[in-house]
N, C-alpha and C. Protein backbone atom coordinates (compact mmCIF):
# COMPACT_ATOMS: atom_id res chain seq x y z
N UNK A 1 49.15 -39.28 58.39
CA UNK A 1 50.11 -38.21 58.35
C UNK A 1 50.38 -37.76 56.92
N UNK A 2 50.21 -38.75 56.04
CA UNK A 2 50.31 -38.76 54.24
C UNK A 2 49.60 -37.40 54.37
N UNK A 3 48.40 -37.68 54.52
CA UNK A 3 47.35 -36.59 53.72
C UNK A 3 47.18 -35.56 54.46
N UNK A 4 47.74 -35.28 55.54
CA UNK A 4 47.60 -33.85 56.19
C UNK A 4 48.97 -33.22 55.69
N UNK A 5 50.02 -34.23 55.40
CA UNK A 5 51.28 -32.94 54.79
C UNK A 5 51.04 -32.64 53.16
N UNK A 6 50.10 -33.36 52.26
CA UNK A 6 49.31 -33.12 51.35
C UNK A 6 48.35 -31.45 51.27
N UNK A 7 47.78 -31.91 52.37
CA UNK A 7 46.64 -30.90 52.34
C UNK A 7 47.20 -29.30 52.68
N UNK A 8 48.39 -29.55 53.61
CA UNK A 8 49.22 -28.06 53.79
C UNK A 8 50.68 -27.90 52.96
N UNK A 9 50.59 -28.43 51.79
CA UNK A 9 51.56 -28.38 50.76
C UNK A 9 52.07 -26.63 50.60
N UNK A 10 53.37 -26.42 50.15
CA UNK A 10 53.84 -25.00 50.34
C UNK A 10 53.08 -24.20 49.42
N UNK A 11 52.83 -25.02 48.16
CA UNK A 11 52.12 -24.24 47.13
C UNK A 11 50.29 -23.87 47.75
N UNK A 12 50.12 -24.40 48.31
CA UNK A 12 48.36 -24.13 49.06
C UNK A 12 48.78 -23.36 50.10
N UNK A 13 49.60 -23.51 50.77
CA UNK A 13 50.18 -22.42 51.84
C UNK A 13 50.41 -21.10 51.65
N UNK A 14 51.17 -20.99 50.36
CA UNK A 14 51.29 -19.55 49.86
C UNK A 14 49.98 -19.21 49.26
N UNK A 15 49.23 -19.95 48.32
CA UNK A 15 47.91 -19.56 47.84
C UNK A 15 47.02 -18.95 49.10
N UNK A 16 46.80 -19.36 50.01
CA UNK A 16 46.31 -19.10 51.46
C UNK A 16 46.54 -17.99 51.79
N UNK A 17 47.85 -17.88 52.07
CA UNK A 17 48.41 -16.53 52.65
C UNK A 17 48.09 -14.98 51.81
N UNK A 18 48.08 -15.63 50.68
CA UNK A 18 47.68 -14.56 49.39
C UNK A 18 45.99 -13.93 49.55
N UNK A 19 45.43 -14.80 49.84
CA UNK A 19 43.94 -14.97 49.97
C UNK A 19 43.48 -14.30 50.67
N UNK A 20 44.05 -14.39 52.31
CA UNK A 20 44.13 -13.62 53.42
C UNK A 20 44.32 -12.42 53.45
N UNK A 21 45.64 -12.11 52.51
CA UNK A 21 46.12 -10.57 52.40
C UNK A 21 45.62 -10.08 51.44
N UNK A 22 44.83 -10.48 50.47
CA UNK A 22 43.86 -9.60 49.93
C UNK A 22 42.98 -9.53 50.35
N UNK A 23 42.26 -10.24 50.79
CA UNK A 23 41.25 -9.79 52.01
C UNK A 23 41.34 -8.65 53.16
N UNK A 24 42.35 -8.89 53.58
CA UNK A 24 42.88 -7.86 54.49
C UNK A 24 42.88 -6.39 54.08
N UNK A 25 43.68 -6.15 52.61
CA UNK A 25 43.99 -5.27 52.38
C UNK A 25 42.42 -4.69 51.59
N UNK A 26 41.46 -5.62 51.38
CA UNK A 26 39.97 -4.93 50.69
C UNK A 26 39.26 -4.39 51.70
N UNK A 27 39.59 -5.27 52.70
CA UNK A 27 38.99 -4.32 54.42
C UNK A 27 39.77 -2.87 54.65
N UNK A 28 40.67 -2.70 54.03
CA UNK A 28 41.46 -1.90 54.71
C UNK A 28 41.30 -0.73 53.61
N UNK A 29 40.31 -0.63 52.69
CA UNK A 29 40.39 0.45 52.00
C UNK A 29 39.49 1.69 52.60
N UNK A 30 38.92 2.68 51.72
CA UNK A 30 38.80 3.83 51.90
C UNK A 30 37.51 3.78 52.96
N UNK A 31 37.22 4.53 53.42
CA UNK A 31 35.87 4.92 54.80
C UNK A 31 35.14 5.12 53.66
N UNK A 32 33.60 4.82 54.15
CA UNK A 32 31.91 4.75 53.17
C UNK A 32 31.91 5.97 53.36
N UNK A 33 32.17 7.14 54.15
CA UNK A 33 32.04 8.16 53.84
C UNK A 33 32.93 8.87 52.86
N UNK A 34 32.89 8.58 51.74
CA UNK A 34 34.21 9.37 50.96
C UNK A 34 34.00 10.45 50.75
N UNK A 35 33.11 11.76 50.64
CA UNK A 35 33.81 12.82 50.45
C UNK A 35 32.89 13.31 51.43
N UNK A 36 32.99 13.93 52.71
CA UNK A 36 32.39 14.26 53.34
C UNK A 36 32.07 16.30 53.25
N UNK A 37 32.77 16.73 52.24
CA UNK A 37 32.05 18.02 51.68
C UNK A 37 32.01 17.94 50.22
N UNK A 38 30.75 16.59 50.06
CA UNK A 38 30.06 16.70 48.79
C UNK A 38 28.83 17.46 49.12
N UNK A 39 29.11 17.78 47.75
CA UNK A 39 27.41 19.28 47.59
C UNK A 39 26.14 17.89 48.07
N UNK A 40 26.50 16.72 47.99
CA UNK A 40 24.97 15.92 48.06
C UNK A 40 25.29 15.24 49.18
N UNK A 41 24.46 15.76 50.40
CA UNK A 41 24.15 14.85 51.74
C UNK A 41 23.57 13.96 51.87
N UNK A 42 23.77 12.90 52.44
CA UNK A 42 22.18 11.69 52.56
C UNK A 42 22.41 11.84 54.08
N UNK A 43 21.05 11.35 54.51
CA UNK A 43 20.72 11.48 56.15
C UNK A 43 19.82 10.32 56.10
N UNK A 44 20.71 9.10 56.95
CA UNK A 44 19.76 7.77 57.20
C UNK A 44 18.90 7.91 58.57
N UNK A 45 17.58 8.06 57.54
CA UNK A 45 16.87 7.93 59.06
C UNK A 45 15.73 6.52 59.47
N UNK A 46 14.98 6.72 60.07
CA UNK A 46 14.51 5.13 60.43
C UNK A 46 13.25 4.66 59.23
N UNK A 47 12.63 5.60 58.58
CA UNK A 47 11.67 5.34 57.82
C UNK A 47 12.08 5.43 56.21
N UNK A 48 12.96 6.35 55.83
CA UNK A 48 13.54 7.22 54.93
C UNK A 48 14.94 7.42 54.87
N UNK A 49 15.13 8.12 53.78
CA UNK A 49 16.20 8.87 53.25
C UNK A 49 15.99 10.48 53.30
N UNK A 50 17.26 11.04 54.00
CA UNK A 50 16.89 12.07 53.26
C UNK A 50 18.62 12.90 52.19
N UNK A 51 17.76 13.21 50.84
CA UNK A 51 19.01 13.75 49.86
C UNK A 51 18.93 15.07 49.82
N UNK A 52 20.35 15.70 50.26
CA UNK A 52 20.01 17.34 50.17
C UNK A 52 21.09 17.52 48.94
N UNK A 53 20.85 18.98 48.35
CA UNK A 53 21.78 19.51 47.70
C UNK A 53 22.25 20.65 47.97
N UNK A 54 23.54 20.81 47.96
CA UNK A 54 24.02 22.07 48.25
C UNK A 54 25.22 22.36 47.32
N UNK A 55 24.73 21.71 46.04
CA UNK A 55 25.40 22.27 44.94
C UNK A 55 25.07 23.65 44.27
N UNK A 56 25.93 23.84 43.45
CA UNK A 56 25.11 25.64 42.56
C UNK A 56 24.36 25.22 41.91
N UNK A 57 23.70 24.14 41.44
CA UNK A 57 22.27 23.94 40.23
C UNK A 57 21.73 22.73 40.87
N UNK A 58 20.52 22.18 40.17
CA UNK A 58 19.51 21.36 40.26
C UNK A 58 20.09 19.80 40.41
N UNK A 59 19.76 19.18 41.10
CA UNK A 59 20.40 18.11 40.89
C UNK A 59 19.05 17.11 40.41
N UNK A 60 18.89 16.73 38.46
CA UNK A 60 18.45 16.33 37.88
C UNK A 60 18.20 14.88 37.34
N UNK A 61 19.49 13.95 37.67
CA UNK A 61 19.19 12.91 37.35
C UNK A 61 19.88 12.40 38.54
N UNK A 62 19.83 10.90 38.44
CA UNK A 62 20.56 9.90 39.60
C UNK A 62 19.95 9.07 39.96
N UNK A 63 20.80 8.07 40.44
CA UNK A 63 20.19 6.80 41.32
C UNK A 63 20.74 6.82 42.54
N UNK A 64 19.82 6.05 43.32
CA UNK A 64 19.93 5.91 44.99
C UNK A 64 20.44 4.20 45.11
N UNK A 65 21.21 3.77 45.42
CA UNK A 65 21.20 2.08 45.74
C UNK A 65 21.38 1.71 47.36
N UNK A 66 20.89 1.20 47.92
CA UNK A 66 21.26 0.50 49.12
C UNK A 66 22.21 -0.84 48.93
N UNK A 67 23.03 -0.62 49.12
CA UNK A 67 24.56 -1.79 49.24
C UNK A 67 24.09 -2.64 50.42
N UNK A 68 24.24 -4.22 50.05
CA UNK A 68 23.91 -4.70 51.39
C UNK A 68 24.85 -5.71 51.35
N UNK A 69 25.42 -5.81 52.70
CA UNK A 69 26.79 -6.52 52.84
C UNK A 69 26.81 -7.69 52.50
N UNK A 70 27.62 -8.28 51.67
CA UNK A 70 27.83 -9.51 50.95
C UNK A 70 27.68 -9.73 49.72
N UNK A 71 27.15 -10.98 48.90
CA UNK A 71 27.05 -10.49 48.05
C UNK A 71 25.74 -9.94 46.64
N UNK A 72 25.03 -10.08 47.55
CA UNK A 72 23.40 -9.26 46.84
C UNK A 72 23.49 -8.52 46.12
N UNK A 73 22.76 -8.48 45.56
CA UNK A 73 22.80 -7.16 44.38
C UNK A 73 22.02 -5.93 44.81
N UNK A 74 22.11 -4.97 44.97
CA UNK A 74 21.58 -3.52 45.64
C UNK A 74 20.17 -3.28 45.34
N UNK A 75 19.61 -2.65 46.20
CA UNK A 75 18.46 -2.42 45.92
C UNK A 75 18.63 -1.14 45.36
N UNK A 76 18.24 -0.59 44.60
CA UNK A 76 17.90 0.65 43.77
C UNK A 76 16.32 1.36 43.22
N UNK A 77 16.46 3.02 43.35
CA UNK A 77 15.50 4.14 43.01
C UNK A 77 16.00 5.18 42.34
N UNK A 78 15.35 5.51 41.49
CA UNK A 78 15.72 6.92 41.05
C UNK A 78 15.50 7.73 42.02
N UNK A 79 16.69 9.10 41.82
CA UNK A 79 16.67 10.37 42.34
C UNK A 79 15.54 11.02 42.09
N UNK A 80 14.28 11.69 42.37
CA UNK A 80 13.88 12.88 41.84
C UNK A 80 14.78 13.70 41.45
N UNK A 81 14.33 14.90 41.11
CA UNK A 81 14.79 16.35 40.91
C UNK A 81 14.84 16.85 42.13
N UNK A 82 16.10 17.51 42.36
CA UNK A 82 16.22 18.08 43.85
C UNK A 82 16.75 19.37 43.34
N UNK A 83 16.41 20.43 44.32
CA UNK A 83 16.35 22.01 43.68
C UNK A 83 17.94 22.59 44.53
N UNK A 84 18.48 23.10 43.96
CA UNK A 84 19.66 23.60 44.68
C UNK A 84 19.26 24.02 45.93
N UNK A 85 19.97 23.98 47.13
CA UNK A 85 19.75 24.22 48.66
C UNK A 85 18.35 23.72 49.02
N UNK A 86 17.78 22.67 48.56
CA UNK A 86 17.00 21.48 49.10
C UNK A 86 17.18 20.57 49.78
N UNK A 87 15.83 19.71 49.82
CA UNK A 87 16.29 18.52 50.72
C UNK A 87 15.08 17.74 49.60
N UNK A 88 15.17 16.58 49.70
CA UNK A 88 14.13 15.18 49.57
C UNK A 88 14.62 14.07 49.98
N UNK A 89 13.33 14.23 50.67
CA UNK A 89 12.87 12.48 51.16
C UNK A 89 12.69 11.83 50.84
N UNK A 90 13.44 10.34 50.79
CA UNK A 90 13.07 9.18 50.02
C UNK A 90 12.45 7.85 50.67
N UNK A 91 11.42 7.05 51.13
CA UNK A 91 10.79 6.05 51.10
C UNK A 91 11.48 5.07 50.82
N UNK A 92 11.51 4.07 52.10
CA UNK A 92 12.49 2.60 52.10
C UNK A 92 11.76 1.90 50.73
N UNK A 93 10.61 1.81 51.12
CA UNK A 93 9.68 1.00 50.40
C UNK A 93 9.48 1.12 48.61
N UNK A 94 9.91 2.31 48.57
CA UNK A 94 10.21 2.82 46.87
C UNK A 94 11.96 1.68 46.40
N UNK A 95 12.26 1.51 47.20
CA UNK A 95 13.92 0.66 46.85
C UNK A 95 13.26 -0.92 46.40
N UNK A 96 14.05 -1.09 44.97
CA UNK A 96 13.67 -2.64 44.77
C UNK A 96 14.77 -3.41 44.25
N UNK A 97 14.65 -4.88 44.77
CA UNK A 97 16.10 -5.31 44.10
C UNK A 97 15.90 -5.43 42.73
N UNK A 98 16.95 -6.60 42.39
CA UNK A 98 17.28 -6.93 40.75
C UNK A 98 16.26 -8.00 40.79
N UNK A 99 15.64 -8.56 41.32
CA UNK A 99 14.12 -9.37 40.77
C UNK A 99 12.91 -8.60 40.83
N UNK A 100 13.01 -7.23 41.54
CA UNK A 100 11.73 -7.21 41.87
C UNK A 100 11.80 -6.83 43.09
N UNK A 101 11.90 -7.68 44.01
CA UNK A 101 11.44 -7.45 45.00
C UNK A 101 11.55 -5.92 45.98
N UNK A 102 10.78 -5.55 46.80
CA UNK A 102 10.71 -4.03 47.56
C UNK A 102 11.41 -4.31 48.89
N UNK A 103 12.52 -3.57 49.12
CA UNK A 103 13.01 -3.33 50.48
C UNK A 103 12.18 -3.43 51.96
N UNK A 104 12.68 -4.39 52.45
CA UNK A 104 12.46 -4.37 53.93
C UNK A 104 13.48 -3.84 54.59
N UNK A 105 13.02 -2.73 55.42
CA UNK A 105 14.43 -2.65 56.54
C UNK A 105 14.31 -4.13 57.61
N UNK A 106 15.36 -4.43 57.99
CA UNK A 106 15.35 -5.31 58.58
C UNK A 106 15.25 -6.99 58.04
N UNK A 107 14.96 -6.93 57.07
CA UNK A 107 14.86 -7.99 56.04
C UNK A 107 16.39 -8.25 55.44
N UNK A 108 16.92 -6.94 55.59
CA UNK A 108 18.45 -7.46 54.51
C UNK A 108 19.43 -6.45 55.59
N UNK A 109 20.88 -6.90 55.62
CA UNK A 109 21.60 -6.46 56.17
C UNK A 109 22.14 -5.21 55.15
N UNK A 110 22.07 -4.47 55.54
CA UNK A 110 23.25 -3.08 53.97
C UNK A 110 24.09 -2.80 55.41
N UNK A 111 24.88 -2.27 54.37
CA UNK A 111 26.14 -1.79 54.38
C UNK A 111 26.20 -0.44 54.08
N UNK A 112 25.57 0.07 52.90
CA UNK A 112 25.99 1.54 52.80
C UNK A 112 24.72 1.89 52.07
N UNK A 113 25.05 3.64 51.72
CA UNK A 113 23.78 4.31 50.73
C UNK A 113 24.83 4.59 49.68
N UNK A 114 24.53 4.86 48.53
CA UNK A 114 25.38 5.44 47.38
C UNK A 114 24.41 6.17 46.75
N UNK A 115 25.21 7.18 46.20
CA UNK A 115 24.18 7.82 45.59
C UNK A 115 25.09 8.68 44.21
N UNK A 116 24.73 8.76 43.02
CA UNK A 116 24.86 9.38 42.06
C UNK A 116 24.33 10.41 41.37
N UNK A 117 24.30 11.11 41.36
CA UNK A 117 23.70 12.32 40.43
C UNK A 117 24.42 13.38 39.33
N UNK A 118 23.06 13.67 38.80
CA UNK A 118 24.25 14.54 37.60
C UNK A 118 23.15 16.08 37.68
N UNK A 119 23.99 17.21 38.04
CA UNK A 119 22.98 18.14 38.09
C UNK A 119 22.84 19.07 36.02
N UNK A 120 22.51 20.11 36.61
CA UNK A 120 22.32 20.65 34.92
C UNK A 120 23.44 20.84 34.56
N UNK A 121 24.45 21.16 34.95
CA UNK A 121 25.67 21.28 34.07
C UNK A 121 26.04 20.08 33.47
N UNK A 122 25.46 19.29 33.87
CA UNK A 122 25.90 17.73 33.24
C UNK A 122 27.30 17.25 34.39
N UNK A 123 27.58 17.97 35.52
CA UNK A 123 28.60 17.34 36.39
C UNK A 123 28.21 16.38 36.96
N UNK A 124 28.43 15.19 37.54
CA UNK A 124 28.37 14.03 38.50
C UNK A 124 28.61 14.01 39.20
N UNK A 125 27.72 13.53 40.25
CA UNK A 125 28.13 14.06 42.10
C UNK A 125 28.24 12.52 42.51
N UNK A 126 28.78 11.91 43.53
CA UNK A 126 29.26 10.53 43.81
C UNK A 126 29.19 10.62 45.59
N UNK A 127 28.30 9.71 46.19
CA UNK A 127 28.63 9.98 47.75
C UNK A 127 28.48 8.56 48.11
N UNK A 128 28.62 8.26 48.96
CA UNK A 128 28.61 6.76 49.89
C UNK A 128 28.78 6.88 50.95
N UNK A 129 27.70 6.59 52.25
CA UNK A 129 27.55 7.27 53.42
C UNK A 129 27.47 5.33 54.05
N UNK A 130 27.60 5.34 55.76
CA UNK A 130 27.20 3.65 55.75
C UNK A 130 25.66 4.14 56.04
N UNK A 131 25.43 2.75 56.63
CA UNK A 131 23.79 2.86 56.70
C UNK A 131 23.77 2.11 58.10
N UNK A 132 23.19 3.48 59.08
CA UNK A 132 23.16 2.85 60.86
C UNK A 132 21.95 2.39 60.34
């Protein structure tokens, strides 16, 4: 009985409870879709990506990452150049992690797409869609 009123001491009790409710409250933040009328669409499809723009200029630089739930480090590709009121397709198999290695679908669980870009004005476009 010693060591079980030990082990649920008030001070580990409150540490606990703390633990929980930040947890809680990191689940409870914003939807993967955050801006759902950004000029930059992604469309998860079964082979690919696809990135449109429907900004007023070129969308010139950026990275693509696949977020995969827990704690891995993302697989990542550069953006091509995408032409205002375009689309491009992007290739699972072009995504590589932080060793190296090339994306399998089905190999890793994700969570989301993110995507960054900066078109010619030098503005920054920011999207995060999940990934069915």
């Amino acid at each position: 009985m010693n060591r079980l009123s030990r082990a649920l001491s008030p001070g580990r009790g409150i540490a606990l409870t703390l633990l929980l409710a930040a947890g809680f409250v990191a689940g409870c933040g914003r939807s993967l879709d955050d801006d759902p009328n950004s000029p930059v669409s992604v469309t998860v499809e079964q082979t690919y990506l696809t990135i449109g723009n429907k900004a007023g200029s070129a969308l010139v630089d950026g990275t693509i990452e696949l977020v995969p739930a827990g704690v891995l480090a993302p697989y990542r590709t550069s953006l091509p150049r995408v032409e205002s009121g375009s689309s491009r397709e992007i290739r699972y198999d072009l995504f590589s992690g932080a060793g190296g290695a090339r994306f399998v679908r089905g190999g890793t669980r994700i969570r989301s797409v993110r995507v960054v870009a900066v078109d010619n004005t030098g503005k920054t476009h920011k999207r995060e869609v999940p990934f069915n």
